[in-house]
C-alpha atoms as a PDB file:
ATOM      1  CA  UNK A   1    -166.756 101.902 -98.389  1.00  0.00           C
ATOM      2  CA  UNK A   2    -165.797 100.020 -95.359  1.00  0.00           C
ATOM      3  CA  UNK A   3    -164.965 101.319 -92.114  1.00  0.00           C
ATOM      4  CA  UNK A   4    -161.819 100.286 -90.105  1.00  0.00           C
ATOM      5  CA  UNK A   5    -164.097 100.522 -86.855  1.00  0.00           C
ATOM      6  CA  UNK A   6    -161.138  99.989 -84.428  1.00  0.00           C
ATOM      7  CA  UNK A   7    -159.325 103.315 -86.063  1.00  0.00           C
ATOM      8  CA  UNK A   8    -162.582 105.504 -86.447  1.00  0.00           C
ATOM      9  CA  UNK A   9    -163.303 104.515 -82.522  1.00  0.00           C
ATOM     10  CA  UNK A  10    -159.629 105.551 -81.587  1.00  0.00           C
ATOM     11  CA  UNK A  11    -159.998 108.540 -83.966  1.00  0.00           C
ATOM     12  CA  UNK A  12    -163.302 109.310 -82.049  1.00  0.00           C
ATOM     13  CA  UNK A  13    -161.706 109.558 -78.882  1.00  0.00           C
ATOM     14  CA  UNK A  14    -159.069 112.038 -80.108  1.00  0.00           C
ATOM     15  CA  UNK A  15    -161.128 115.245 -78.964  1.00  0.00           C
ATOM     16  CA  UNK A  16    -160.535 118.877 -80.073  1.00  0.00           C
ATOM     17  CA  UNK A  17    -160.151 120.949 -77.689  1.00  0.00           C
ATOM     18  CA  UNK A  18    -162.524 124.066 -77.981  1.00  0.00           C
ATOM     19  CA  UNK A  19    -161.205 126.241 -74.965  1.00  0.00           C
ATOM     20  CA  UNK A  20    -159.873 125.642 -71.905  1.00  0.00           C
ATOM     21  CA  UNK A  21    -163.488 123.552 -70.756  1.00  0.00           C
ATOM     22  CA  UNK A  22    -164.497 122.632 -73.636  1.00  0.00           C
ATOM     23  CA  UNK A  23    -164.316 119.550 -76.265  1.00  0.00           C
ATOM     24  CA  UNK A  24    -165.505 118.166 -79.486  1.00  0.00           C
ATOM     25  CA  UNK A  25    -165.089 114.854 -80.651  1.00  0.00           C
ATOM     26  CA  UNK A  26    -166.685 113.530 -83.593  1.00  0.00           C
ATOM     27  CA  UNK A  27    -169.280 110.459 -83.974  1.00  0.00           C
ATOM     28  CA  UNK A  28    -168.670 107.061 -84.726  1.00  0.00           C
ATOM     29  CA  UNK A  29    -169.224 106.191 -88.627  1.00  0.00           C
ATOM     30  CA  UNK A  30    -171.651 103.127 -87.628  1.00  0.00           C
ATOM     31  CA  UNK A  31    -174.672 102.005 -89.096  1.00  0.00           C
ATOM     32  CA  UNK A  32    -177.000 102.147 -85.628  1.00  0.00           C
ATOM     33  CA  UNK A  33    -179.434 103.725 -85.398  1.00  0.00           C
ATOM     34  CA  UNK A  34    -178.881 106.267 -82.677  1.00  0.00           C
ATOM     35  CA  UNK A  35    -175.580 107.274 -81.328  1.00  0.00           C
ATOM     36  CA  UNK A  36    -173.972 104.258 -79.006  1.00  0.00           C
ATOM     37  CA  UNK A  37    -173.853 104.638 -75.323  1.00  0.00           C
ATOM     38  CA  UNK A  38    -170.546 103.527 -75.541  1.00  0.00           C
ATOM     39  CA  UNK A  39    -169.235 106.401 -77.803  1.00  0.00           C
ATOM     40  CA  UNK A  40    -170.595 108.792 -75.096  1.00  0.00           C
ATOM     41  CA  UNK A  41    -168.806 106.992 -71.974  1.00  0.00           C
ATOM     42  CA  UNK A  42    -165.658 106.728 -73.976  1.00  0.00           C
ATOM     43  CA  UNK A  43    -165.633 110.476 -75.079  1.00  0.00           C
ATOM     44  CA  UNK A  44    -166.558 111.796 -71.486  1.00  0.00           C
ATOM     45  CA  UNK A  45    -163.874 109.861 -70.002  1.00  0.00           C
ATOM     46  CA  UNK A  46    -161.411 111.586 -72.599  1.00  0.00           C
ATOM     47  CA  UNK A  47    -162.638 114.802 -71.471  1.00  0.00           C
ATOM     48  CA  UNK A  48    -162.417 114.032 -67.917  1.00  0.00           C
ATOM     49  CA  UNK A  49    -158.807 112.841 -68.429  1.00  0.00           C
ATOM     50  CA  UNK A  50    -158.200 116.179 -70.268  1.00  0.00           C
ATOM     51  CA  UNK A  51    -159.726 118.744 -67.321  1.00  0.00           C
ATOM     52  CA  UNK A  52    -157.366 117.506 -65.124  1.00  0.00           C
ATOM     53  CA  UNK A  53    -153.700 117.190 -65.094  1.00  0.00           C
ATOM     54  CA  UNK A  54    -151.717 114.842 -63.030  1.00  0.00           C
ATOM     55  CA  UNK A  55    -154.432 111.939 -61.406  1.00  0.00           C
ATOM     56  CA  UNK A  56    -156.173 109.251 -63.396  1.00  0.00           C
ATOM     57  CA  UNK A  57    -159.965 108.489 -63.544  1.00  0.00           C
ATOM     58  CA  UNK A  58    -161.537 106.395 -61.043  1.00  0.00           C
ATOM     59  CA  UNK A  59    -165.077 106.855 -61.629  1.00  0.00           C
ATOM     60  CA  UNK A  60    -167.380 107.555 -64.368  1.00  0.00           C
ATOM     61  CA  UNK A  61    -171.424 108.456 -63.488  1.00  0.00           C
ATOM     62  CA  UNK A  62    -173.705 109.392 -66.625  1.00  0.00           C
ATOM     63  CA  UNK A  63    -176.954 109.516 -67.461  1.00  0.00           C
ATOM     64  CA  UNK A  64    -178.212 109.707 -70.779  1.00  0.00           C
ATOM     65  CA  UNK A  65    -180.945 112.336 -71.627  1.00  0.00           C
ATOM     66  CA  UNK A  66    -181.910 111.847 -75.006  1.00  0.00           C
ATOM     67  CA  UNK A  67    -181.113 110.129 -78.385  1.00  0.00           C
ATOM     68  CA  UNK A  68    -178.041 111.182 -79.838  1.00  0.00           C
ATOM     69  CA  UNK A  69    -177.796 111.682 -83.403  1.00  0.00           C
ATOM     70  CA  UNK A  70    -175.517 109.415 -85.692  1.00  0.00           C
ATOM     71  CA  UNK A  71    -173.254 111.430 -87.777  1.00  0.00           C
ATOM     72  CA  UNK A  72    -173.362 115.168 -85.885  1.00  0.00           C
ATOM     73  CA  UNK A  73    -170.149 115.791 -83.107  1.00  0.00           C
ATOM     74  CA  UNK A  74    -170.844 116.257 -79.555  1.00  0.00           C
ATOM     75  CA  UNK A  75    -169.433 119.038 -77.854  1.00  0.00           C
ATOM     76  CA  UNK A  76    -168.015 118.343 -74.132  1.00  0.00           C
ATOM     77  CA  UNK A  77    -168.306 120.781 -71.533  1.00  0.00           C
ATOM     78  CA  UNK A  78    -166.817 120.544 -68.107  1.00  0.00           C
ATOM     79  CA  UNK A  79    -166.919 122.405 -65.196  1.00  0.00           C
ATOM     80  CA  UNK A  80    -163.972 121.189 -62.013  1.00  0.00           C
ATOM     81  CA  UNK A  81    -165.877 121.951 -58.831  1.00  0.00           C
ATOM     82  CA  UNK A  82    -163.289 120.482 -56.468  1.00  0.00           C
ATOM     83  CA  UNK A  83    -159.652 119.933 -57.190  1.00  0.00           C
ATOM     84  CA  UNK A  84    -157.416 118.771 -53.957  1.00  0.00           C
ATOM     85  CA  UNK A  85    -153.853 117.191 -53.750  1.00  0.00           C
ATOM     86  CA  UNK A  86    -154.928 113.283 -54.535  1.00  0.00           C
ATOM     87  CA  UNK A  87    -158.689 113.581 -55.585  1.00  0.00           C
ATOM     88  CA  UNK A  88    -160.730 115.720 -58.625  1.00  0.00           C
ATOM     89  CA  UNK A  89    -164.362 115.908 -59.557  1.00  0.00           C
ATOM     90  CA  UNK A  90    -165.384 116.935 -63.331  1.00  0.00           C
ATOM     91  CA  UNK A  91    -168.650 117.755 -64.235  1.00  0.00           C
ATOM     92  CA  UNK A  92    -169.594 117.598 -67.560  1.00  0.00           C
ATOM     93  CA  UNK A  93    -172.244 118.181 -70.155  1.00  0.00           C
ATOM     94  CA  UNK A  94    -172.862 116.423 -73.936  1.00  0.00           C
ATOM     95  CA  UNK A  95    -174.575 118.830 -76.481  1.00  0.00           C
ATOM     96  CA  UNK A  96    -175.568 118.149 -79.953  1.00  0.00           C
ATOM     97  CA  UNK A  97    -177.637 120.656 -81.771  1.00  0.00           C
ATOM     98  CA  UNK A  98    -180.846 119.532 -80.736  1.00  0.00           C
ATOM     99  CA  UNK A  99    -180.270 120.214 -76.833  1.00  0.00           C
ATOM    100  CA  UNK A 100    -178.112 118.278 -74.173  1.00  0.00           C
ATOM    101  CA  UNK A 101    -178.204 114.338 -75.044  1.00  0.00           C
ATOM    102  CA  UNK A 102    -175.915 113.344 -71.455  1.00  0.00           C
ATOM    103  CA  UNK A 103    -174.215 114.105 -68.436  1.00  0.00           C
ATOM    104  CA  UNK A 104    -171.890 113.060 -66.145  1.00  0.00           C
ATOM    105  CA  UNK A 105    -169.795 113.521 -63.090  1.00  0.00           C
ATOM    106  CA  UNK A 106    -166.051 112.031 -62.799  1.00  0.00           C
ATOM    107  CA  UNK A 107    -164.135 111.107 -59.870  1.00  0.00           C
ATOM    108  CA  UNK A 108    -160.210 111.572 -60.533  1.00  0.00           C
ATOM    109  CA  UNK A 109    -157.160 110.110 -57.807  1.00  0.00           C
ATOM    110  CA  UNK A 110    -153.528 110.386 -57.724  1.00  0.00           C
ATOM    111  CA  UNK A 111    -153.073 106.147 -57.069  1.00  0.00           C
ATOM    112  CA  UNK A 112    -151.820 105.606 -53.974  1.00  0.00           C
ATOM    113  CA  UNK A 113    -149.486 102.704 -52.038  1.00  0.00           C
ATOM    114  CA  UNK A 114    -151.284 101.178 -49.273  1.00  0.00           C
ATOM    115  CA  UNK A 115    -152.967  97.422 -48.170  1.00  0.00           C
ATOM    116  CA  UNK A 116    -154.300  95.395 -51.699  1.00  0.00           C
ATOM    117  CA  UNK A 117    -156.870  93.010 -51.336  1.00  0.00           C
ATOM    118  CA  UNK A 118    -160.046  92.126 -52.711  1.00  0.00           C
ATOM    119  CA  UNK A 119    -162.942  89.226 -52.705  1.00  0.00           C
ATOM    120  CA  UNK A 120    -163.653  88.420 -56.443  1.00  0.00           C
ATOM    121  CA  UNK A 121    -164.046  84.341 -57.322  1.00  0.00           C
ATOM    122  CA  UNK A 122    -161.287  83.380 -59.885  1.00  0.00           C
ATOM    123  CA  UNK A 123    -162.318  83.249 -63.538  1.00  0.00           C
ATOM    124  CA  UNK A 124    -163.229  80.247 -65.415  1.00  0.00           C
ATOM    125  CA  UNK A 125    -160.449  79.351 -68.477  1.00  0.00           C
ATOM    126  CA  UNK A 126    -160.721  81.555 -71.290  1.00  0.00           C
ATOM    127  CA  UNK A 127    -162.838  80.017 -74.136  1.00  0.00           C
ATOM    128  CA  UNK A 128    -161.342  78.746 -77.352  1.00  0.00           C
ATOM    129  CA  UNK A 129    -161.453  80.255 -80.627  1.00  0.00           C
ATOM    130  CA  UNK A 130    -164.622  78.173 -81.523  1.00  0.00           C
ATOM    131  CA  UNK A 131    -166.518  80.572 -78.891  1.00  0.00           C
ATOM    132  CA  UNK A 132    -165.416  84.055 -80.796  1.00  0.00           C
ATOM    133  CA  UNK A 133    -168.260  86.093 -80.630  1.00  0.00           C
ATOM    134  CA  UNK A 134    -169.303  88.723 -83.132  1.00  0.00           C
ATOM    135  CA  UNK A 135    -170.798  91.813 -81.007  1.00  0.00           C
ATOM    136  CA  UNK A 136    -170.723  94.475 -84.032  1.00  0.00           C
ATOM    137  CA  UNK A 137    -169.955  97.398 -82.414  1.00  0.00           C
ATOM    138  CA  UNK A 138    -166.720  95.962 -80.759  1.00  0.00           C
ATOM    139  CA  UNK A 139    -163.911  96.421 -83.274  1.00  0.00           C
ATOM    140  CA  UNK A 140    -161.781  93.612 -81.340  1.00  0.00           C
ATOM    141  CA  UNK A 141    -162.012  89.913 -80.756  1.00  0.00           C
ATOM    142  CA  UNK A 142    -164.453  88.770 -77.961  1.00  0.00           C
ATOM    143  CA  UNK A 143    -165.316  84.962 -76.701  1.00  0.00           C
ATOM    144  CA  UNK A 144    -168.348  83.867 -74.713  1.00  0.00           C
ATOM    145  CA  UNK A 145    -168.666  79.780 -73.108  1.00  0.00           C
ATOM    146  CA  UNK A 146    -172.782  80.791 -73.027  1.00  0.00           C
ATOM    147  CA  UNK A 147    -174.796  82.217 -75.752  1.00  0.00           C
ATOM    148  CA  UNK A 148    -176.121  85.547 -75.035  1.00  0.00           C
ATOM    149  CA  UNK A 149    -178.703  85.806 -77.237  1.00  0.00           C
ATOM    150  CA  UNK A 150    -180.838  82.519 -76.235  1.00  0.00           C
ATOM    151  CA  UNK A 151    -184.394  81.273 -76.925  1.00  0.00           C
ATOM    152  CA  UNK A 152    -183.995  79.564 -73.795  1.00  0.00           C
ATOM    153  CA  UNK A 153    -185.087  81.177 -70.352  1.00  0.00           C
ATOM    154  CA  UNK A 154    -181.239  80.848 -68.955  1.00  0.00           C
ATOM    155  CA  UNK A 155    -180.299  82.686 -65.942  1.00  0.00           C
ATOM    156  CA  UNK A 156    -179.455  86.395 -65.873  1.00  0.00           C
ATOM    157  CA  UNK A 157    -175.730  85.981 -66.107  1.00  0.00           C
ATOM    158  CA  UNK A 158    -173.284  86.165 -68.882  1.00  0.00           C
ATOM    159  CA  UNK A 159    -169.220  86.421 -69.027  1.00  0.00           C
ATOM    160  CA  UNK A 160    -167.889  87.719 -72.092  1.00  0.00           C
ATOM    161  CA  UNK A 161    -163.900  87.425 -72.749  1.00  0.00           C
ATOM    162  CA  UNK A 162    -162.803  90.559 -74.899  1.00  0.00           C
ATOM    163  CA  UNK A 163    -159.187  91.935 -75.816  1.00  0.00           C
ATOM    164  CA  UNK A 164    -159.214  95.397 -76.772  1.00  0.00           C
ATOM    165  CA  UNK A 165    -156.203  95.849 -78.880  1.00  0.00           C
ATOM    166  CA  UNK A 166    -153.043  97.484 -77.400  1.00  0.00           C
ATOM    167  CA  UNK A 167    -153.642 101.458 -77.245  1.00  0.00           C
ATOM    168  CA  UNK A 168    -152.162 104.284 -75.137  1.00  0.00           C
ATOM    169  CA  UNK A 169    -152.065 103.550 -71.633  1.00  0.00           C
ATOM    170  CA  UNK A 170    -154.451 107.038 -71.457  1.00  0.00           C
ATOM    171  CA  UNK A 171    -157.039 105.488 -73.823  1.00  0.00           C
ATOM    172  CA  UNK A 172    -157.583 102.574 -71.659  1.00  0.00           C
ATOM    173  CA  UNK A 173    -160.189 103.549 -68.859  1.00  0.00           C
ATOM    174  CA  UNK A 174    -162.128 105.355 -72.200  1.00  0.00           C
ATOM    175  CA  UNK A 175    -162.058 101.842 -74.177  1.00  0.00           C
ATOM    176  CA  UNK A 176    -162.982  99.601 -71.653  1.00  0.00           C
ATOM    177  CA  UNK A 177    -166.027 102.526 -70.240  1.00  0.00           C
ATOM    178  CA  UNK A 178    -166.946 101.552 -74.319  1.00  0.00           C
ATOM    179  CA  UNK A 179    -166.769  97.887 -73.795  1.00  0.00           C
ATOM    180  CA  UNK A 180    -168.790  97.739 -70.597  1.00  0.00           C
ATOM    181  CA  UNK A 181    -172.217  99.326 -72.050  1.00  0.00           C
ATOM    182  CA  UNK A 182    -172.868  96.982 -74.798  1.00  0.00           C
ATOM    183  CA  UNK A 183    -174.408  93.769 -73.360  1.00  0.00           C
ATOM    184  CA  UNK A 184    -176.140  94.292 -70.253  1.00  0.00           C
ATOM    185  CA  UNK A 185    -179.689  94.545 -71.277  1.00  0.00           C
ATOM    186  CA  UNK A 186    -178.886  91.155 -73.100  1.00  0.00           C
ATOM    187  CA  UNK A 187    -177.953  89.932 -69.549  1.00  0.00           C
ATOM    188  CA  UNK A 188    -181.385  91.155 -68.291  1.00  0.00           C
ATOM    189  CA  UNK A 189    -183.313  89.346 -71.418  1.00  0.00           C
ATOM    190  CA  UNK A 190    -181.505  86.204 -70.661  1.00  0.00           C
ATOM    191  CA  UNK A 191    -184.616  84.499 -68.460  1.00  0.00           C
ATOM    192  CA  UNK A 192    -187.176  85.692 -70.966  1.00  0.00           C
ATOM    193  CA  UNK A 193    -187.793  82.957 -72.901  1.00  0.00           C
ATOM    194  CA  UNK A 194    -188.254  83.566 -76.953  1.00  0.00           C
ATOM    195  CA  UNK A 195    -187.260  86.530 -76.720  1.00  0.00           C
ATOM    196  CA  UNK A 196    -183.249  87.811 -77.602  1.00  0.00           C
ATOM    197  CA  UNK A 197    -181.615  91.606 -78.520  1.00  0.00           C
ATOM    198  CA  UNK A 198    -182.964  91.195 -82.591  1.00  0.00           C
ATOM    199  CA  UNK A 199    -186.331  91.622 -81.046  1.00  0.00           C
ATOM    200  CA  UNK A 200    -185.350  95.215 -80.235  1.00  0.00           C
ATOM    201  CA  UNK A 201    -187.789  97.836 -81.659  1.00  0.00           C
ATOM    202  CA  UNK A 202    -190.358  94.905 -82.103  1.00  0.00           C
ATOM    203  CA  UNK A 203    -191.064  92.492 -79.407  1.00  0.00           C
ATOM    204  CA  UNK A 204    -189.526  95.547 -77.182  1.00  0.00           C
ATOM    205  CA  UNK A 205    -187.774  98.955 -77.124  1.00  0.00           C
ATOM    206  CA  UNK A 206    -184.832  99.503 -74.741  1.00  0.00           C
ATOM    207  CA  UNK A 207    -182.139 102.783 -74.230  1.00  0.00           C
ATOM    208  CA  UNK A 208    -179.251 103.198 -71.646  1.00  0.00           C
ATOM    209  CA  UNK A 209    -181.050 105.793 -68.918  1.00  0.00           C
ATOM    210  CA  UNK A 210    -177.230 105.571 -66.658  1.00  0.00           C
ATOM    211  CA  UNK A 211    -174.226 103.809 -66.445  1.00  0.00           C
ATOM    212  CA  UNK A 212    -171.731 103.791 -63.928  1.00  0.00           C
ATOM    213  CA  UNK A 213    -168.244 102.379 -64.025  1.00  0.00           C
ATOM    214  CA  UNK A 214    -165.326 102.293 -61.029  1.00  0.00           C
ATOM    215  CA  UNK A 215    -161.474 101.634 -61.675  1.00  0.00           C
ATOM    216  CA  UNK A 216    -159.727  99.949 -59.096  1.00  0.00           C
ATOM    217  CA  UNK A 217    -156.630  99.610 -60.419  1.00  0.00           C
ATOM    218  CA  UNK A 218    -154.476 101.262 -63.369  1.00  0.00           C
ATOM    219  CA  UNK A 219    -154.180  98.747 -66.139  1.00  0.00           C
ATOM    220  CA  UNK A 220    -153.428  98.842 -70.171  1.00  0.00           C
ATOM    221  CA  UNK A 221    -155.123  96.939 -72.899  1.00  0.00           C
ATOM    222  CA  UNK A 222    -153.955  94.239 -75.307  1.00  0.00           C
ATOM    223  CA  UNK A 223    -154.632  91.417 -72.950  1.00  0.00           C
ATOM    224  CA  UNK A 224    -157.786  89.156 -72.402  1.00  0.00           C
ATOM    225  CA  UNK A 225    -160.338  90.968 -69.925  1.00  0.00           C
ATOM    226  CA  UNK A 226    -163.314  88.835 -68.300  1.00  0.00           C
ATOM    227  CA  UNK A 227    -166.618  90.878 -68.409  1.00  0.00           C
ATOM    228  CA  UNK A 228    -168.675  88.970 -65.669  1.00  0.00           C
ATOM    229  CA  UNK A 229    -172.268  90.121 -65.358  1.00  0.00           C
ATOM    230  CA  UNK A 230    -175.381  89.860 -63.344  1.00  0.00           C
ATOM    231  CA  UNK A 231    -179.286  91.202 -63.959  1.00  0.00           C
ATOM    232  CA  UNK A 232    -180.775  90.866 -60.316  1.00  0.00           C
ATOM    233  CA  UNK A 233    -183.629  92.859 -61.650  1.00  0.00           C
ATOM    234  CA  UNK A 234    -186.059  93.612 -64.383  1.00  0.00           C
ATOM    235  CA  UNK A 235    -189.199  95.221 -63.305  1.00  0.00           C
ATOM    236  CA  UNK A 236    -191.593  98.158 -64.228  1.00  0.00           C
ATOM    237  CA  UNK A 237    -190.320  98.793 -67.747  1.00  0.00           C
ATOM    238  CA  UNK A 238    -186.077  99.118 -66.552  1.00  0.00           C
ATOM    239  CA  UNK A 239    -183.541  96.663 -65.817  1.00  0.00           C
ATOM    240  CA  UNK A 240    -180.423  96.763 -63.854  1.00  0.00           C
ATOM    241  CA  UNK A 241    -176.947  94.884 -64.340  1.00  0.00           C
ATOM    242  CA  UNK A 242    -173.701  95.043 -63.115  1.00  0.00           C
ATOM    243  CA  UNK A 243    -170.540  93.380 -63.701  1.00  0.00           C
ATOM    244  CA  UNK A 244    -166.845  93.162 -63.194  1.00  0.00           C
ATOM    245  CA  UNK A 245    -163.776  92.936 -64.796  1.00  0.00           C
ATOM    246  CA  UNK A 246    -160.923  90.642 -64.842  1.00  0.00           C
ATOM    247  CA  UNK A 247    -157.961  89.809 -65.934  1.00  0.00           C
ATOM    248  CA  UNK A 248    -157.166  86.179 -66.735  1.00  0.00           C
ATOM    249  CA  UNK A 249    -155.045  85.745 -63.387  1.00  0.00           C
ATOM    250  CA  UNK A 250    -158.542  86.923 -61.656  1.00  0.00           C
ATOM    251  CA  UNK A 251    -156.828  90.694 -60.725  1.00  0.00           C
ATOM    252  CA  UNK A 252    -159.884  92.948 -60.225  1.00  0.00           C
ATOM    253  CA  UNK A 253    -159.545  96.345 -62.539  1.00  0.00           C
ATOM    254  CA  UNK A 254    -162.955  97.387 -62.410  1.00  0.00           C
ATOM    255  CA  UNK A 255    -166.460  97.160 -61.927  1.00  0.00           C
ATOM    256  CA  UNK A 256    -169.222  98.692 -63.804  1.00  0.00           C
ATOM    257  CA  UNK A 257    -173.485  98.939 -63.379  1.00  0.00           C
ATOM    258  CA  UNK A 258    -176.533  99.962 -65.898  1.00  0.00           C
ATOM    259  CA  UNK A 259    -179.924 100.947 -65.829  1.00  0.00           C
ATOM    260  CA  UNK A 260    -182.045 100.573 -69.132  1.00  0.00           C
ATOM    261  CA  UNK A 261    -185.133 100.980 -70.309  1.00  0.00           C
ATOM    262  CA  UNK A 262    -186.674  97.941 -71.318  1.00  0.00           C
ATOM    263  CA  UNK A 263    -190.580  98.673 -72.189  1.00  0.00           C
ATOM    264  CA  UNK A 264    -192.623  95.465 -73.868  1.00  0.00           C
ATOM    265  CA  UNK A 265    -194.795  96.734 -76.476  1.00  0.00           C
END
């Protein structure tokens, strides 16, 4: 049978609420072989979103324990250690039968008027159709001018063009935390020469360990987004990225950072 991913992710992200602190959302139907990163982010920021009435999500911190399993739910528990006027923090906690698989803490604000400026270079014009991209677990269209998957040692940049299709305005900071945690160990792999993503589990073995991603400004989806990353560093079996994200006008929404595993056998 074949899976309508973009309906089963949106469907993922519709949690159940347990109690008062507590969620359940379902897993993604894909054929992976552990639970996605990305599932995890999206589903925490839902949760997040749900503690706490009346400010939107600004930051998301987690760090991944161990392997989820494919298939099982994951039950969301949160704890709201400080809740002011303007700002919130949620704690929460990913369980699966086996044990705790994540964690994270979220930073929630009431947006506020004041001076707007930021220091971001403009983005380069938005590849053509001939550049589409197929990245699997990203049930929408995405474009890249460089391959990310090269033989070549290329520098440890890449810029990936996606548009998420249009959601709920509420679904957006969970869809893009998705987006964000799917090619920055390819970033890190770019300079290693022979060696791409399909060597995973052979040439080497990589998992998320944290991911971290900021919102800077409220923003819906159904519009091209500019992923722009950067590896400065791969050393003593991890990497670390980051990256940011614009629109096509160059308007900074957010900006986003990873540390991986990446072990050569």
């Amino acid at each position: 049978m074949t899976i309508d991913l973009w309906n089963d992710l949106l469907d993922c992200l519709d949690l159940t609420a347990v109690d008062e602190h507590t969620f359940e959302g379902r897993s993604q139907r894909l054929e992976y072989r552990r639970l996605f990163g990305g599932q995890l982010l999206a589903q925490f920021a839902c949760a997040a979103s749900r503690s706490v009435t009346g400010k939107e999500l600004k930051s998301l911190h987690a760090q991944f324990l161990r392997e989820g399993r494919t298939g099982e739910p994951v039950r969301y528990e949160a704890e709201v250690p400080q809740q002011g006027r303007t700002f919130a923090t949620v704690r929460l906690t990913a369980r699966q039968q086996h044990g705790v698989i994540a964690v994270a803490n979220a930073g929630l604000h009431t947006w506020e008027e004041g001076p707007d400026r930021q220091s971001a270079d403009p983005p380069a014009a938005l590849p053509g159709p001939e550049r589409r991209v197929d990245l699997g677990l990203l049930p929408w269209e995405s474009r890249a001018a460089t391959d990310l998957d090269t033989e070549k040692a290329e520098p440890a940049v890449h810029e990936l063009w996606t548009r998420i299709p249009v959601a709920p305005r509420t679904a957006a900071p969970a869809l893009l935390s998705y987006a964000t945690d799917l090619t920055a160990i390819g970033t890190a792999l770019r300079p290693v020469a022979g060696v791409t993503q399909a060597d995973a589990g052979t040439v080497f073995v990589s998992a998320v360990t944290a991911h971290t991603v900021w919102f800077h400004r409220p923003f819906t989806t159904g519009r091209w987004l500019l992923l722009r990353q950067h590896s400065p560093l791969a050393a003593h079996g991890r990497c670390f990225g980051r990256g940011d994200v614009l629109t096509e006008e160059g308007e900074l929404l957010a900006s986003f950072a990873q540390e991986a595993l990446l072990r050569f056998v």
